[in-house]
C-alpha atoms as a PDB file:
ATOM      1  CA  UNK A   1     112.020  90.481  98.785  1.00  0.00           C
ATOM      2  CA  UNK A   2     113.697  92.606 101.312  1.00  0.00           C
ATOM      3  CA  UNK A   3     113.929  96.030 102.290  1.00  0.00           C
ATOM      4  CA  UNK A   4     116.491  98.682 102.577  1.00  0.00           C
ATOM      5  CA  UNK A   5     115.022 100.296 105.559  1.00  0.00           C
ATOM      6  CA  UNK A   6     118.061  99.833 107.551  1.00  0.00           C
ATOM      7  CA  UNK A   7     120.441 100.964 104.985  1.00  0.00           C
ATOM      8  CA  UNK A   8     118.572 104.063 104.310  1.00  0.00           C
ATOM      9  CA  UNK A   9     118.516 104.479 108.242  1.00  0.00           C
ATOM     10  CA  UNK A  10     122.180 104.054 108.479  1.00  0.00           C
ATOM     11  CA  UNK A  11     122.633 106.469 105.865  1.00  0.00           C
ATOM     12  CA  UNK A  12     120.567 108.809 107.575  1.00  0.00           C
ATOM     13  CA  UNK A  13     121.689 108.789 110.904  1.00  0.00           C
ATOM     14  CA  UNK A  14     119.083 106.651 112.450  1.00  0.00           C
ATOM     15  CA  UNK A  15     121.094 103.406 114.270  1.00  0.00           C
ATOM     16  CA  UNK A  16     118.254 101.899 116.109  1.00  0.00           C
ATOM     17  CA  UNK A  17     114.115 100.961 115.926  1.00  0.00           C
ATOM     18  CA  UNK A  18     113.887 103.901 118.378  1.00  0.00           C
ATOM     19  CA  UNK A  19     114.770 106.154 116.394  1.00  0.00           C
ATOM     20  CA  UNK A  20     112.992 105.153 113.672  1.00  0.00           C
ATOM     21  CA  UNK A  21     109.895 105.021 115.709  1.00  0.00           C
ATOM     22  CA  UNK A  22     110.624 108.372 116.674  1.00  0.00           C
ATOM     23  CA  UNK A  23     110.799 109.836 113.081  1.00  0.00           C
ATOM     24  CA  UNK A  24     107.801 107.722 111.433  1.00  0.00           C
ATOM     25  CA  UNK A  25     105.289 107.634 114.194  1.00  0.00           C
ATOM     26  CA  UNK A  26     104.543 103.907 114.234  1.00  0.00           C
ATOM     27  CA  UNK A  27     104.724 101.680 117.591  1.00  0.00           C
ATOM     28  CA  UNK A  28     107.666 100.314 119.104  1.00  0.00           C
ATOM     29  CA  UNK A  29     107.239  96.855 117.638  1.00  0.00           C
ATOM     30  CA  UNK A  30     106.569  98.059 113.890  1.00  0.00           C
ATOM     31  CA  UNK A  31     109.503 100.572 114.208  1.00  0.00           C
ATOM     32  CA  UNK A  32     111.871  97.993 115.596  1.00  0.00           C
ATOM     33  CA  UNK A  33     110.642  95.332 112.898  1.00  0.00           C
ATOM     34  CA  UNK A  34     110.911  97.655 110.021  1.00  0.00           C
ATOM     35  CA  UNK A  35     114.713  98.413 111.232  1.00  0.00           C
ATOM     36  CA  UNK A  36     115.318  94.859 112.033  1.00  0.00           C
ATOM     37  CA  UNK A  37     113.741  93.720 108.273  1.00  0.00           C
ATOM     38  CA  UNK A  38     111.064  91.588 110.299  1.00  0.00           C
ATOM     39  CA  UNK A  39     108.357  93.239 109.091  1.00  0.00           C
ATOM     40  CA  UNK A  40     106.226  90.999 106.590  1.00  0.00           C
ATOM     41  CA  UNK A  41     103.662  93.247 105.661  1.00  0.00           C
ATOM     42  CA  UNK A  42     103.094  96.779 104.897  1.00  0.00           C
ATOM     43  CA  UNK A  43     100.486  98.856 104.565  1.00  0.00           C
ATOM     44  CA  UNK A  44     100.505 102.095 102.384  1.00  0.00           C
ATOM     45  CA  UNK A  45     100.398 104.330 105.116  1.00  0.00           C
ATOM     46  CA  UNK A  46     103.722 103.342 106.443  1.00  0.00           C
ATOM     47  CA  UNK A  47     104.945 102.673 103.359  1.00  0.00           C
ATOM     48  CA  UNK A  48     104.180 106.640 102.140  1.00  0.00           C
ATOM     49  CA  UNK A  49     105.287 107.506 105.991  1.00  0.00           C
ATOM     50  CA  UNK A  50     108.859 106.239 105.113  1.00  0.00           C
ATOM     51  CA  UNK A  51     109.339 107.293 101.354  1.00  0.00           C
ATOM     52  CA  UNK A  52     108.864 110.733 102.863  1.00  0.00           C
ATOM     53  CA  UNK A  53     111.170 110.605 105.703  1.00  0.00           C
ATOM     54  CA  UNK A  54     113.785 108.845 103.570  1.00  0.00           C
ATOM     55  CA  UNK A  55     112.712 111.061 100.349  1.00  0.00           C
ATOM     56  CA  UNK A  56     113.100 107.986  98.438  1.00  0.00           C
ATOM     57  CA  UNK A  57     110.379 106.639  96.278  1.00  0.00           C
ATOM     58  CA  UNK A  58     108.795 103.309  97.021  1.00  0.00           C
ATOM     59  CA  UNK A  59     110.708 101.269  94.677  1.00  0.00           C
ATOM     60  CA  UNK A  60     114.336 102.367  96.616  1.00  0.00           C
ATOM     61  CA  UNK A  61     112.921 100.731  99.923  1.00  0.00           C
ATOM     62  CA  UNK A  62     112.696  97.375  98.280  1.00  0.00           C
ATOM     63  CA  UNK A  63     115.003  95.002  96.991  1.00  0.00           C
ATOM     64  CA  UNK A  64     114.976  91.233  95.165  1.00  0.00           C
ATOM     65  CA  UNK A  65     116.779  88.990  97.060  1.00  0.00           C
ATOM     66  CA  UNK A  66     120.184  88.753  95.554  1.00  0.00           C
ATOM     67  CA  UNK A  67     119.807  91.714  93.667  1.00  0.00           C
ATOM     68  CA  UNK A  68     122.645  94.534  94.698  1.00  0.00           C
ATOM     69  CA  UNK A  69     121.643  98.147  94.953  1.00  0.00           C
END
């Protein structure tokens, strides 16, 4: 499983984990992580956080590895 975080940064505007940090409210090291697809874990907090910066629901922030979106 991966995510699309970074994609739906790119999309957005958003080219680095500062940024990101900057628009979800999380610490450096989560923010970077989540841009970076390091993160291994998430909780629903950050996932609701991001589904409503990205409007995206929370099946468009994951994908099946291999699986093209």
């Amino acid at each position: 499983m991966k995510t699309q975080i970074k994609k739906l940064c790119l999309e957005r505007g958003i080219t680095s984990g500062y940024q990101l940090e900057r628009r979800i409210g999380k610490s450096p090291k989560t923010a970077i992580n989540l841009f970076r697809d390091k993160q291994v874990r998430f909780d629903l907090e950050t996932i609701e956080i991001l589904c409503s910066v990205f409007k995206v629901s929370p099946n468009q922030l994951f994908i099946r590895e291999g699986e093209k979106r």
